[in-house]
N, C-alpha and C. Protein backbone atom coordinates (compact mmCIF):
# COMPACT_ATOMS: atom_id res chain seq x y z
N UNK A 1 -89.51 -47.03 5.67
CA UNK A 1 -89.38 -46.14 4.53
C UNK A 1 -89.25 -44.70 5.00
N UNK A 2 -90.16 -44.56 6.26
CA UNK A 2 -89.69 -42.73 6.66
C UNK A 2 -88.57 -42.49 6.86
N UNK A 3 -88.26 -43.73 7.70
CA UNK A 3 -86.76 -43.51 8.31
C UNK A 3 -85.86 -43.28 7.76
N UNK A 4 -85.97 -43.84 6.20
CA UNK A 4 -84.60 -44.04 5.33
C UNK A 4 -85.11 -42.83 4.57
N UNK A 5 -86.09 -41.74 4.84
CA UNK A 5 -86.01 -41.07 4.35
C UNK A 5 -85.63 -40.04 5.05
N UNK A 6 -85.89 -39.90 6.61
CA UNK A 6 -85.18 -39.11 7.12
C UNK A 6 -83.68 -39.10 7.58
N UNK A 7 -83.34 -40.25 7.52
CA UNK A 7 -81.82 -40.17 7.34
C UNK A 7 -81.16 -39.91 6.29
N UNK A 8 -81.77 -40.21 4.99
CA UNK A 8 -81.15 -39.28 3.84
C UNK A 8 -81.24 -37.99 3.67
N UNK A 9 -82.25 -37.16 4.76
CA UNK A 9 -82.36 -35.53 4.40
C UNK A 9 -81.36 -35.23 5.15
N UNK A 10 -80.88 -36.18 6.24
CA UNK A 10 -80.09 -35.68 7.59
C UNK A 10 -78.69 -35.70 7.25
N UNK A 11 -78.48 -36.65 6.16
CA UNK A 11 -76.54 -36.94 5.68
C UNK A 11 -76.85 -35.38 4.96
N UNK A 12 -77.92 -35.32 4.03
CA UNK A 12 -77.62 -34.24 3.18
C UNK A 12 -77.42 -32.93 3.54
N UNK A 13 -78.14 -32.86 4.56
CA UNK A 13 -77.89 -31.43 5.33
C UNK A 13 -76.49 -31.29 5.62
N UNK A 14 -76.12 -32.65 6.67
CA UNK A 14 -74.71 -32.66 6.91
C UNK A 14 -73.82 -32.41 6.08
N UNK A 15 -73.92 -33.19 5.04
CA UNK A 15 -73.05 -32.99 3.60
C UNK A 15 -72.60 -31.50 3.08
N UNK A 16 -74.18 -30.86 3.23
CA UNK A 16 -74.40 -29.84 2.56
C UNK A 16 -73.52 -28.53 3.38
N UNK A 17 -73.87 -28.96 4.60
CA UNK A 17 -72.97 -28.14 5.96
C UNK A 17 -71.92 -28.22 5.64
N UNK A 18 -71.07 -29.12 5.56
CA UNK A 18 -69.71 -29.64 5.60
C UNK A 18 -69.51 -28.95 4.61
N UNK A 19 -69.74 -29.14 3.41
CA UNK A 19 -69.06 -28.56 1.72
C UNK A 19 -69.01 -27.40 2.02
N UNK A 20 -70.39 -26.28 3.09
CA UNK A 20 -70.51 -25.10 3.18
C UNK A 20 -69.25 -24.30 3.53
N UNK A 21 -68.97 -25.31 5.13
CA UNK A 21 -67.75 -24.71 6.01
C UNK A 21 -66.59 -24.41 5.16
N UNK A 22 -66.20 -25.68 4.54
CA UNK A 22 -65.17 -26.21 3.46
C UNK A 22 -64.78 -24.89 2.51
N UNK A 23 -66.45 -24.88 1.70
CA UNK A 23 -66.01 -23.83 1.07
C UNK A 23 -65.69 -22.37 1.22
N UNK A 24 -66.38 -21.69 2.75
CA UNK A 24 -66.46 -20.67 3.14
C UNK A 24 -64.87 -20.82 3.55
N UNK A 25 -64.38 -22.25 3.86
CA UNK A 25 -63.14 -21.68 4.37
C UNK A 25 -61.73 -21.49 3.30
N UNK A 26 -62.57 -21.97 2.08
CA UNK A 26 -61.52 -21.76 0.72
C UNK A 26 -61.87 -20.37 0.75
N UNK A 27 -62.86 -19.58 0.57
CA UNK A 27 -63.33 -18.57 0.38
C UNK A 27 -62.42 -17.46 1.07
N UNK A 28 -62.58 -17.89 2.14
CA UNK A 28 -61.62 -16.68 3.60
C UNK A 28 -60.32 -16.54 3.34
N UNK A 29 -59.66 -17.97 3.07
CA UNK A 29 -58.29 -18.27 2.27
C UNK A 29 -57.73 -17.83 1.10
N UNK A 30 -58.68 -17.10 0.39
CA UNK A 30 -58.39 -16.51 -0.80
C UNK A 30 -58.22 -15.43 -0.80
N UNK A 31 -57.34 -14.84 -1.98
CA UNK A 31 -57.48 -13.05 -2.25
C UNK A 31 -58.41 -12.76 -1.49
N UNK A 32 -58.34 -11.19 -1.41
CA UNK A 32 -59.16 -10.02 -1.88
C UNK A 32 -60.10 -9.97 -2.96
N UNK A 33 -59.14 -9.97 -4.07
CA UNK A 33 -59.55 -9.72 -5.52
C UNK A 33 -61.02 -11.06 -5.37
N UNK A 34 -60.18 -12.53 -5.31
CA UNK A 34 -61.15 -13.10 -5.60
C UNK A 34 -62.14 -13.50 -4.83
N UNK A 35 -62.34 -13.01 -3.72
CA UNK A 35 -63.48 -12.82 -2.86
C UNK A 35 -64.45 -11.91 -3.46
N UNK A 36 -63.88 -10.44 -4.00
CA UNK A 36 -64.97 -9.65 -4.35
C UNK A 36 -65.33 -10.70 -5.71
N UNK A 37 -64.47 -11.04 -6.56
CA UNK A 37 -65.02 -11.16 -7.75
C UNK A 37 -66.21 -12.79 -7.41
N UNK A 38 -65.80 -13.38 -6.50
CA UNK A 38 -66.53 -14.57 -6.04
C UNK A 38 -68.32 -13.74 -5.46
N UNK A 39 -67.81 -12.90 -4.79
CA UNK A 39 -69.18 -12.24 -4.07
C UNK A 39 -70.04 -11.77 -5.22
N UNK A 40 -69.68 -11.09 -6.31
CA UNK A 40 -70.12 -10.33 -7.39
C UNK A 40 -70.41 -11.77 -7.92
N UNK A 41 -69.83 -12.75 -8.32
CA UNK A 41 -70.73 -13.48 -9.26
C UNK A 41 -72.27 -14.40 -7.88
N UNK A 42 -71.68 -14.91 -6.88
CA UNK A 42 -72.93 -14.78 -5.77
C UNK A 42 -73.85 -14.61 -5.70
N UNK A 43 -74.31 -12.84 -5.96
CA UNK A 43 -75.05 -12.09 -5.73
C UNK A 43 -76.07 -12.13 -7.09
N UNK A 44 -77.10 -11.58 -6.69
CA UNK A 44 -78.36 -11.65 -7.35
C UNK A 44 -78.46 -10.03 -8.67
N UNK A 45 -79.03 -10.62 -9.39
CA UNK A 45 -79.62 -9.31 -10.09
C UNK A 45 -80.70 -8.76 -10.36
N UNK A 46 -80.80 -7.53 -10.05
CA UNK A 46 -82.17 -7.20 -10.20
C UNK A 46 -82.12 -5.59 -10.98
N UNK A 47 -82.99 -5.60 -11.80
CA UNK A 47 -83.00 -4.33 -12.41
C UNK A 47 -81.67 -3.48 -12.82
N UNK A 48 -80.57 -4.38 -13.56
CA UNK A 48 -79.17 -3.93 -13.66
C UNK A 48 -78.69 -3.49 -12.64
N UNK A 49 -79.04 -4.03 -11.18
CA UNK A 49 -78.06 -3.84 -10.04
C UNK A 49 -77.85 -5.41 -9.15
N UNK A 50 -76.80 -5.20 -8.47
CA UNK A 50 -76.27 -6.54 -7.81
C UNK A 50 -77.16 -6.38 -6.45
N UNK A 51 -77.22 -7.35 -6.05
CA UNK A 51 -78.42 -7.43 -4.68
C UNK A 51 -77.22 -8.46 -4.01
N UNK A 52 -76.47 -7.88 -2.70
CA UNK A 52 -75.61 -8.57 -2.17
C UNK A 52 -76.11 -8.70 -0.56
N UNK A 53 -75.82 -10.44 0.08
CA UNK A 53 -76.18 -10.28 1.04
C UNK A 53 -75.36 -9.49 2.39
N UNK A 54 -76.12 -9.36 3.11
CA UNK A 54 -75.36 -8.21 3.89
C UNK A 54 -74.48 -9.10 4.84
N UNK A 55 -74.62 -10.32 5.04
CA UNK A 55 -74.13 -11.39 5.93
C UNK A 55 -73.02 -11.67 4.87
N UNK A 56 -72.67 -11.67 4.15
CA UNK A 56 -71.52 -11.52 2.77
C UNK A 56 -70.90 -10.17 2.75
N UNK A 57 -71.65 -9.48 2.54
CA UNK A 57 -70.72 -7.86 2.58
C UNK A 57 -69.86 -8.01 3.89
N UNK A 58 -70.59 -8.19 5.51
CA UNK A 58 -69.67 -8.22 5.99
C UNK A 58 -68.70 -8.88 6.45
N UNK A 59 -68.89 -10.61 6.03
CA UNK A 59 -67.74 -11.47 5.79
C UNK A 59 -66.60 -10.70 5.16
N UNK A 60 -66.78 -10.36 4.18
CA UNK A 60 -65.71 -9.53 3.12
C UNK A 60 -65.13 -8.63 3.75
N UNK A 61 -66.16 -7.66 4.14
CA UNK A 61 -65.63 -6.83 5.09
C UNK A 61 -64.58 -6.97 6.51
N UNK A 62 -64.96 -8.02 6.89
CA UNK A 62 -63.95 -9.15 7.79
C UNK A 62 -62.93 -8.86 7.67
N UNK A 63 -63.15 -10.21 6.52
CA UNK A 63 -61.77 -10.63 5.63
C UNK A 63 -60.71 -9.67 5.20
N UNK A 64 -61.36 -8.62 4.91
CA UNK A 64 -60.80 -7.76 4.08
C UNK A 64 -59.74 -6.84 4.81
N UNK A 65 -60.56 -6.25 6.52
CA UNK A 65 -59.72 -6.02 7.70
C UNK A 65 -58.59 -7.02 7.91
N UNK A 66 -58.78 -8.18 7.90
CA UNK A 66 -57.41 -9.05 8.72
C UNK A 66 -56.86 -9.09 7.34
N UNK A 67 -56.97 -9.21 6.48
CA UNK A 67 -56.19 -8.89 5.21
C UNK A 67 -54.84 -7.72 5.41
N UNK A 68 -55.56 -6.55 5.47
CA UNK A 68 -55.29 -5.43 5.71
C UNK A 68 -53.83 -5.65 7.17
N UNK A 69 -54.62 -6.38 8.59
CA UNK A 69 -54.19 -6.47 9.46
C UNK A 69 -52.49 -7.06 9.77
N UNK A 70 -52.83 -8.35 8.41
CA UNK A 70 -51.80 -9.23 8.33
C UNK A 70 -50.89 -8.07 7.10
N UNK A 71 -51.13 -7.81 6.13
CA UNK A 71 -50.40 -6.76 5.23
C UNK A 71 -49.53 -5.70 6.46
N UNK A 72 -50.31 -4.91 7.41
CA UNK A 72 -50.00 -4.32 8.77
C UNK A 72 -48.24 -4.89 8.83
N UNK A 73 -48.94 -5.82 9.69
CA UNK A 73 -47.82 -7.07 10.37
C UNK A 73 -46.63 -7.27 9.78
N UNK A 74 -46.82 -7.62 8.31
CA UNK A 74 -45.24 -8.19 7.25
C UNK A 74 -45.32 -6.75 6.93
N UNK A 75 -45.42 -5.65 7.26
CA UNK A 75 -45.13 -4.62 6.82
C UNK A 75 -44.35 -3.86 7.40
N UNK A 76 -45.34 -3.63 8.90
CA UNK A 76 -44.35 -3.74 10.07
C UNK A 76 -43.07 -4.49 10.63
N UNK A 77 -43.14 -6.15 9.89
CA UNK A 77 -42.04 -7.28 10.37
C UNK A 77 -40.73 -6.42 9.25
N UNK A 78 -40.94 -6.10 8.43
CA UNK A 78 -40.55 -6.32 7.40
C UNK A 78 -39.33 -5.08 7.38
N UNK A 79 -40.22 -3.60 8.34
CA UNK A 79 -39.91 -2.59 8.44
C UNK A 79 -38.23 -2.80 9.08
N UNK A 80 -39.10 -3.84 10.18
CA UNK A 80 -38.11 -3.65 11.57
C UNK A 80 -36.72 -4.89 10.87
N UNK A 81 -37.20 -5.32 9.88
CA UNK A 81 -36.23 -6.49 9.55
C UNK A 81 -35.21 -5.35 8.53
N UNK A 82 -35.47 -4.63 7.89
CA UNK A 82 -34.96 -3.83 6.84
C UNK A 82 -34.15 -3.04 8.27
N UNK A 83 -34.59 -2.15 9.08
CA UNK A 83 -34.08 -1.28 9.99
C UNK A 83 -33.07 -2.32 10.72
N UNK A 84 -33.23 -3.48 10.57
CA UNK A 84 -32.11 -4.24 11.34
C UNK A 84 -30.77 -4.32 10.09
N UNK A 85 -31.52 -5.21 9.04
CA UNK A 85 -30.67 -4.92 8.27
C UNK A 85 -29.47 -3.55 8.10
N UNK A 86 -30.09 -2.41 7.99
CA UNK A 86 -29.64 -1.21 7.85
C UNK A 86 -28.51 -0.82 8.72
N UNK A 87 -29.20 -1.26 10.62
CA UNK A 87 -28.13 -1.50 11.48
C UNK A 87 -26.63 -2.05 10.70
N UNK A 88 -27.17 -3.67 10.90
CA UNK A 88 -25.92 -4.10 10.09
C UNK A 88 -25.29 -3.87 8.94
N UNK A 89 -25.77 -3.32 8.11
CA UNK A 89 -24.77 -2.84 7.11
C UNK A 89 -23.92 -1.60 7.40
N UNK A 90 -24.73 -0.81 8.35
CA UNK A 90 -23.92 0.59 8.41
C UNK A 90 -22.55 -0.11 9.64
N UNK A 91 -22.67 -1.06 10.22
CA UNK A 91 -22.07 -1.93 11.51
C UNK A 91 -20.46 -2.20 10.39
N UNK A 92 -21.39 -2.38 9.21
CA UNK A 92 -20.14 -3.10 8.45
C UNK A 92 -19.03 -2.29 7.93
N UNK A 93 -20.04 -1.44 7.18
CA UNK A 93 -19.61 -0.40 6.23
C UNK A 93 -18.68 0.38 7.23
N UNK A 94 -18.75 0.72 8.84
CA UNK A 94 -17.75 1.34 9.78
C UNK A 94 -16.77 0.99 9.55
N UNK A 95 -17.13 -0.69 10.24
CA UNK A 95 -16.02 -2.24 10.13
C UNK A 95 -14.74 -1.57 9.09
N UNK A 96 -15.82 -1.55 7.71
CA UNK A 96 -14.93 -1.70 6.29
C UNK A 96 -14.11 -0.10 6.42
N UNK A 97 -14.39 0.81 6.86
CA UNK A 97 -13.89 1.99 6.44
C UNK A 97 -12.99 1.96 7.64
N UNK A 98 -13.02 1.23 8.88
CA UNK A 98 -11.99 1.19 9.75
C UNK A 98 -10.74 0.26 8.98
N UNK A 99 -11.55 -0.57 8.64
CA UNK A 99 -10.37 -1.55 7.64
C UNK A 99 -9.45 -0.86 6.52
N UNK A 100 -10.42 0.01 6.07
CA UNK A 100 -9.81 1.00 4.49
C UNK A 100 -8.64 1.69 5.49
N UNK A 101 -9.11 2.44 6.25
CA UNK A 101 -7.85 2.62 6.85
C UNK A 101 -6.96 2.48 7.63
N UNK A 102 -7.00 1.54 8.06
CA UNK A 102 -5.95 0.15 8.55
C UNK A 102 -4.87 -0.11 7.58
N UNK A 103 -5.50 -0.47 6.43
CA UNK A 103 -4.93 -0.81 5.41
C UNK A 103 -4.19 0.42 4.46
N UNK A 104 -4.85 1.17 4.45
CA UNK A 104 -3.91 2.26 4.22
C UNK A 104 -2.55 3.09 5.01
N UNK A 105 -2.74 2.71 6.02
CA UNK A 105 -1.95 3.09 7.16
C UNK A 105 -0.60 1.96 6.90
N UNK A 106 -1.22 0.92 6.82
CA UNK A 106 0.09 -0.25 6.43
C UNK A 106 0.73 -0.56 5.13
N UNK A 107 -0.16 0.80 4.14
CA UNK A 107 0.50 1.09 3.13
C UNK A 107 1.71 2.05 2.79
N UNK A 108 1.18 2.75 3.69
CA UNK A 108 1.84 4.31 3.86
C UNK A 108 3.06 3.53 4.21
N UNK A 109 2.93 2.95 5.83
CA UNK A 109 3.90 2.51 6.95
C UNK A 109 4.93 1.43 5.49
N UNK A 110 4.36 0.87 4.46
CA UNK A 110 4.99 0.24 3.71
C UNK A 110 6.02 0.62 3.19
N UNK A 111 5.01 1.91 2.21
CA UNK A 111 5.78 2.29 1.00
C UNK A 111 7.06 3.74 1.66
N UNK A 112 6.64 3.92 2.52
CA UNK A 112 7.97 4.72 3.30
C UNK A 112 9.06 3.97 4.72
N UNK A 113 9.50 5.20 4.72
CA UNK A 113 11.16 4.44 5.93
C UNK A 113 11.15 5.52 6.98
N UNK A 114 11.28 5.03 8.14
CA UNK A 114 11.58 6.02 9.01
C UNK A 114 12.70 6.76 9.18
N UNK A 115 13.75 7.59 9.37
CA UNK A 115 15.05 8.13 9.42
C UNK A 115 15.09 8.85 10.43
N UNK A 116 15.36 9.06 11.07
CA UNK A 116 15.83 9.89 12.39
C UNK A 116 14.11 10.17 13.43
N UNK A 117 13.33 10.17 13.18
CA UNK A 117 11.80 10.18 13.27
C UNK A 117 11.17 11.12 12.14
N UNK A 118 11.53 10.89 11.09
CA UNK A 118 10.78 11.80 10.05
C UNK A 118 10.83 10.23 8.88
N UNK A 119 9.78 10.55 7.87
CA UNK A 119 9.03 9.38 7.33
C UNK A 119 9.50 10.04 6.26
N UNK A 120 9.83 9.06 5.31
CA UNK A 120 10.42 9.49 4.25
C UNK A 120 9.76 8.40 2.84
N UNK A 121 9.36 8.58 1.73
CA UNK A 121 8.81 7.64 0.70
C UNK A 121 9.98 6.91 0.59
N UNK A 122 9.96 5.61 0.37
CA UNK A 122 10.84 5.05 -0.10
C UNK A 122 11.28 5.22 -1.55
N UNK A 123 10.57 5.91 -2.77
CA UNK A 123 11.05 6.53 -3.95
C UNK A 123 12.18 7.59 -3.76
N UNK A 124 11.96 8.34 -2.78
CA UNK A 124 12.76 9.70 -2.56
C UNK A 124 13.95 8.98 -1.82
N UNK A 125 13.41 7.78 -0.38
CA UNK A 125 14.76 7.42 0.29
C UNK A 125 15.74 6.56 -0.39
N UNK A 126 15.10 6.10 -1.12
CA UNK A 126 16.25 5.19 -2.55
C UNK A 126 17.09 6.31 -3.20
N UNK A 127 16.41 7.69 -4.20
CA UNK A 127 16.85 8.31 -4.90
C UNK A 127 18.53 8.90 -3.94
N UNK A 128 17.67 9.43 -2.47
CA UNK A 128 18.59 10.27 -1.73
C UNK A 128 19.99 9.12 -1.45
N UNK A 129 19.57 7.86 -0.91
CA UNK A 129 20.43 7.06 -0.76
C UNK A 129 21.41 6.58 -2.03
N UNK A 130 20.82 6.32 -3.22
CA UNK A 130 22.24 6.14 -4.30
C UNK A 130 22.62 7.08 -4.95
N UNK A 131 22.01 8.78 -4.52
CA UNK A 131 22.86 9.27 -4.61
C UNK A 131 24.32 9.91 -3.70
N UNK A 132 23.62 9.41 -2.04
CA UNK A 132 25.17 9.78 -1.21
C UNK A 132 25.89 8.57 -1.52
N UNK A 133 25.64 7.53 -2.64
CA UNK A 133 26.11 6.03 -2.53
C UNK A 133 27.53 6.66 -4.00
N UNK A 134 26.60 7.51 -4.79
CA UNK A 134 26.80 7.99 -5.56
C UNK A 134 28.06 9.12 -5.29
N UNK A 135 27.69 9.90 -4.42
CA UNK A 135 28.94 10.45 -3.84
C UNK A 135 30.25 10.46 -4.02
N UNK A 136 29.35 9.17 -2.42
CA UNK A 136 30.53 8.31 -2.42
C UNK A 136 32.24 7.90 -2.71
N UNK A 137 31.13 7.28 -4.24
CA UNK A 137 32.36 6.80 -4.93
C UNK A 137 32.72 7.55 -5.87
N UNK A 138 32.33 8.91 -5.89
CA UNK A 138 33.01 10.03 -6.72
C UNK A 138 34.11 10.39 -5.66
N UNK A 139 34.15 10.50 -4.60
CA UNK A 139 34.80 10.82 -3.66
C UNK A 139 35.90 10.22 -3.49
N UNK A 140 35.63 8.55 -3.57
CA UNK A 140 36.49 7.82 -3.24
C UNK A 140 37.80 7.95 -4.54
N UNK A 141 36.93 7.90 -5.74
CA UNK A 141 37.73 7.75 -7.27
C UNK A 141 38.48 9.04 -6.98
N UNK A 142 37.92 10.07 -6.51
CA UNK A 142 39.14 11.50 -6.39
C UNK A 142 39.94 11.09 -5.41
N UNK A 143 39.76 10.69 -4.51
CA UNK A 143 40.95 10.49 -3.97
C UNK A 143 41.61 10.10 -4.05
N UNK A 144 41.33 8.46 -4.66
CA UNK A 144 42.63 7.09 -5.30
C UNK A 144 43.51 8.37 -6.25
N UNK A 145 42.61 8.95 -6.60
CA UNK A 145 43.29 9.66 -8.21
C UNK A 145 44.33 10.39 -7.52
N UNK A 146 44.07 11.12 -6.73
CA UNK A 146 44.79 12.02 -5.69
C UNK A 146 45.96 11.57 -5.36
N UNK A 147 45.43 10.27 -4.95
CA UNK A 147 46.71 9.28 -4.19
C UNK A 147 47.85 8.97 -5.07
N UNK A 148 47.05 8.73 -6.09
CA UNK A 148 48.01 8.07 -7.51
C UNK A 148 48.90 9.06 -7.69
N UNK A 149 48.22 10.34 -8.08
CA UNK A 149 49.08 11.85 -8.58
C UNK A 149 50.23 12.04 -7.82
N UNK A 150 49.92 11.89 -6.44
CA UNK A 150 50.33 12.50 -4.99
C UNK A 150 51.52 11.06 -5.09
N UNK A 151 51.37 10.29 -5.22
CA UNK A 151 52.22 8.80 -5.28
C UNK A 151 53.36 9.09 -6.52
N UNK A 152 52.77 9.45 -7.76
CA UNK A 152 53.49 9.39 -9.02
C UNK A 152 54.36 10.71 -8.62
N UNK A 153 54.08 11.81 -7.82
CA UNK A 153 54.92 12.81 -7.68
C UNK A 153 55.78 12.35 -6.93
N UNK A 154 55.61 11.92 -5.49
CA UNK A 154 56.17 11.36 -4.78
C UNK A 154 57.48 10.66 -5.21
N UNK A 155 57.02 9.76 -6.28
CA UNK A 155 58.32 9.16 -6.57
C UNK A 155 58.89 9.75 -7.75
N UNK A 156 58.78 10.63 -8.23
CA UNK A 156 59.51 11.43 -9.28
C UNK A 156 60.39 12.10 -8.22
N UNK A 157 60.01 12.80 -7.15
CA UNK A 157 60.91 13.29 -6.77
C UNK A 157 61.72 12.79 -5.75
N UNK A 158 61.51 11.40 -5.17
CA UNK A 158 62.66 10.57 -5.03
C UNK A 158 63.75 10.63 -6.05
N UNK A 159 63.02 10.00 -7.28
CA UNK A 159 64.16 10.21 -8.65
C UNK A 159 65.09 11.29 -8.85
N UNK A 160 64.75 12.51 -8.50
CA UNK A 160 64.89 13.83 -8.50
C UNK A 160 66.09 13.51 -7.98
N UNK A 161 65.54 13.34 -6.58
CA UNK A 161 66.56 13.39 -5.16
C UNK A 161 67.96 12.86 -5.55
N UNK A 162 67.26 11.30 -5.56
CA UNK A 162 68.65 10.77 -6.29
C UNK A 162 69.90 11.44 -7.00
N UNK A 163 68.79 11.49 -8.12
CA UNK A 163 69.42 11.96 -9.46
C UNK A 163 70.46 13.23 -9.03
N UNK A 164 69.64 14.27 -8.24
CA UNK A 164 70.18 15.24 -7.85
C UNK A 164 71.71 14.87 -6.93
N UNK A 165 71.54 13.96 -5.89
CA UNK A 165 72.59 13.36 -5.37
C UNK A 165 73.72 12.60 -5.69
N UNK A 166 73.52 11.83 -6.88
CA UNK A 166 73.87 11.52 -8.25
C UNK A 166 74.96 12.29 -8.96
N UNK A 167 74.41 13.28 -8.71
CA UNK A 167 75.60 14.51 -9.68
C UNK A 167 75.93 15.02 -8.48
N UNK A 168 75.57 15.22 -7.56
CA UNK A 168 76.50 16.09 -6.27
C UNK A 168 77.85 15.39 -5.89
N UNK A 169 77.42 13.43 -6.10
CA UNK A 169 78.29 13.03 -5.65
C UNK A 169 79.60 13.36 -6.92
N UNK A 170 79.26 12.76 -8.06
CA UNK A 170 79.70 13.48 -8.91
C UNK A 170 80.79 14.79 -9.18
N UNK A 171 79.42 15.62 -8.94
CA UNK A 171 80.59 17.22 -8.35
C UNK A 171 81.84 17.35 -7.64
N UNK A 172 81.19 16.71 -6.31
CA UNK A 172 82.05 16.64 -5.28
C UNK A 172 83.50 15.90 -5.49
N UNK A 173 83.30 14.75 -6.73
CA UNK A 173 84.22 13.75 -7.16
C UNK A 173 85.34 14.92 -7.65
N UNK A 174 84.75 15.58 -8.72
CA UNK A 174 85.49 16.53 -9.69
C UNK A 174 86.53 17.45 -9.02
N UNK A 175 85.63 18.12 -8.39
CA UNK A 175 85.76 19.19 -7.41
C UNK A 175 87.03 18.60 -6.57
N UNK A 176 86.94 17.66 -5.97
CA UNK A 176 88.07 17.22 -4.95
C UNK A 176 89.13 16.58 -5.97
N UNK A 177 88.75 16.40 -7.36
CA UNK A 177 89.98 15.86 -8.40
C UNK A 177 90.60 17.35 -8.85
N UNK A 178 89.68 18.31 -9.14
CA UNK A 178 90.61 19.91 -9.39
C UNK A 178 91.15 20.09 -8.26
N UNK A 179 90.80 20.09 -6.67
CA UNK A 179 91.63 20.07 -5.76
C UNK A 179 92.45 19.96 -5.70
N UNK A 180 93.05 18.66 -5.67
CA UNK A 180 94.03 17.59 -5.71
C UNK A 180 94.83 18.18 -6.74
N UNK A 181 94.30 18.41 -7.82
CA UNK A 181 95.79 19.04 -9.16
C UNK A 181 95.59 20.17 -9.24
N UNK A 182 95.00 20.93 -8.18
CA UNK A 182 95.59 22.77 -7.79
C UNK A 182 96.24 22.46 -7.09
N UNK A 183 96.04 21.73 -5.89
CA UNK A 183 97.14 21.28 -4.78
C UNK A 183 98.51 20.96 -5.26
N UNK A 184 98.66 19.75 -6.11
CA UNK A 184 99.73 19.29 -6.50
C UNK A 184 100.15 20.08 -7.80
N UNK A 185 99.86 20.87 -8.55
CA UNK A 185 100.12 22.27 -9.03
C UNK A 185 100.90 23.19 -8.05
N UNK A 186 100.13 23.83 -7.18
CA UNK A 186 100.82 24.45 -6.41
C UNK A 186 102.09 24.10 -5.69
N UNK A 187 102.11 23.53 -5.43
CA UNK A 187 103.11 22.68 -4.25
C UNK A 187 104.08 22.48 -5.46
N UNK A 188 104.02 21.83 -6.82
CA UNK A 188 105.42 21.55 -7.50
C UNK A 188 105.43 23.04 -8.12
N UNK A 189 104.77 24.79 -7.86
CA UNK A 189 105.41 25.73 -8.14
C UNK A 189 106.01 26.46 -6.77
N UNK A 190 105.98 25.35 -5.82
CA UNK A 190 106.55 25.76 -4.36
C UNK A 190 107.52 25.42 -4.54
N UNK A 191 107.81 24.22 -5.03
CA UNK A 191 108.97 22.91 -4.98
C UNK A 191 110.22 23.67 -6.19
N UNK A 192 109.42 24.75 -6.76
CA UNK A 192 110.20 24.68 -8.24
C UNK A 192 110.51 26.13 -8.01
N UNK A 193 109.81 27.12 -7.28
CA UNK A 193 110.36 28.68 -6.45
C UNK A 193 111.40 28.11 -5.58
N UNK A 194 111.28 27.53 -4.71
CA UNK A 194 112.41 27.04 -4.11
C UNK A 194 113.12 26.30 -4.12
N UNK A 195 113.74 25.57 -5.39
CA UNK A 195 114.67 25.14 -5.98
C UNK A 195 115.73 26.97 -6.44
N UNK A 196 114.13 27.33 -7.39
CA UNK A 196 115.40 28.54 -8.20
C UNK A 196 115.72 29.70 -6.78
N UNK A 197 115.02 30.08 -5.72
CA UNK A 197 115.53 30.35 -4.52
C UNK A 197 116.94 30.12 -4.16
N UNK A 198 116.96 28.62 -4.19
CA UNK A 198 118.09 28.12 -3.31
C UNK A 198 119.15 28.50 -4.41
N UNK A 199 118.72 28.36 -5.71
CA UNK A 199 119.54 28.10 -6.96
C UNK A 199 121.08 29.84 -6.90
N UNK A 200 119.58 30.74 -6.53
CA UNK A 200 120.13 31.69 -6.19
C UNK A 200 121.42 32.74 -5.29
N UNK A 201 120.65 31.91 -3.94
CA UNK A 201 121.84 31.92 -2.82
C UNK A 201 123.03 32.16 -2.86
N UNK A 202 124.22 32.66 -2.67
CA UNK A 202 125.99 32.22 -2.66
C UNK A 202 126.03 30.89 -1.77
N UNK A 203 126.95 30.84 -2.43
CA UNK A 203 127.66 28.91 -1.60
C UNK A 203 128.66 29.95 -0.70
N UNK A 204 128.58 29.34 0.10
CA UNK A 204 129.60 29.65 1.68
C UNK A 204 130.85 29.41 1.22
């Protein structure tokens, strides 16, 4: 009967140990907040003040450092993770503004034309181009026109020529027909003086 009574004080102690550790180690595991508010209900009262043990104050007090310690740590991790971050974004943001103008450069290089080594918009090198296109064929239309005028004169005064040659031959026809009957005019008042000539004479 002792025995079974001292082995039941001995589980209980154990028991009592065990739940202790257990719970001291829920305890450590918890807030801040609810450590103090766990310690405050704990603690004893006496004369409207809390009577806290000092082997508790400085558990808390512990706790409360590596609390602090670990807050430290992800604060510090956290710093150097943000400052990395920061690295890389400004890494990017270069990246991107080297890109912005990359890309602008192959806009420019787009939207213009090179000409002799001077860069010209392609709005202005279109305008300039249909209008020497424009020119052009003002140039060309004056000249056909030219040609035509210069052509239509051309052969008017072939016609001319002709025409003119036309009546010369003409003239010349006339001209050598009054000839011909001044000639033969003359000659029968040769033929007809020297008839009345001879008419004149004495006969031998």
């Amino acid at each position: 009967m002792k025995k079974m009574t001292i082995a039941a004080i001995a589980l209980l102690l154990i028991t009592s140990n065990i739940f202790s550790q257990t719970t001291n180690k829920f305890i450590d595991s918890a807030t801040v907040k609810y450590q103090f508010e766990n310690l405050i209900d704990k603690s004893n009262n006496f004369q409207g003040y809390k009577v806290i043990k000092a082997t508790s104050l400085l558990k808390l007090q512990s706790n409360v450092l590596d609390s602090l310690l670990v807050s430290k740590k992800k604060i510090l991790a956290n710093a150097d993770f943000i400052s990395s971050q920061k690295r890389i974004i400004d890494s990017l943001q270069t990246k991107s503004t080297a890109s912005e103008t990359v890309v602008s450069n192959l806009v420019s290089e787009k939207e213009s034309i090179s000409l002799f080594g001077i860069q010209f918009e392609k709005t202005f090198f279109k305008t300039l181009f249909f209008l020497i296109v424009l020119g052009l064929i003002a140039a060309l239309v004056f000249f056909i026109f030219k040609f035509k005028q210069s052509n239509a004169i051309t052969v008017e005064s072939k016609l001319a020529l002709k025409q003119s040659e036309k009546e010369f031959e003409i003239y010349k026809e006339k001209a050598l027909e009054r000839e011909q009957k001044a000639m033969r005019r003359l000659q029968d008042e040769l033929n007809k003086r020297k008839k009345e000539f001879s008419a004149t004479l004495p006969r031998a």
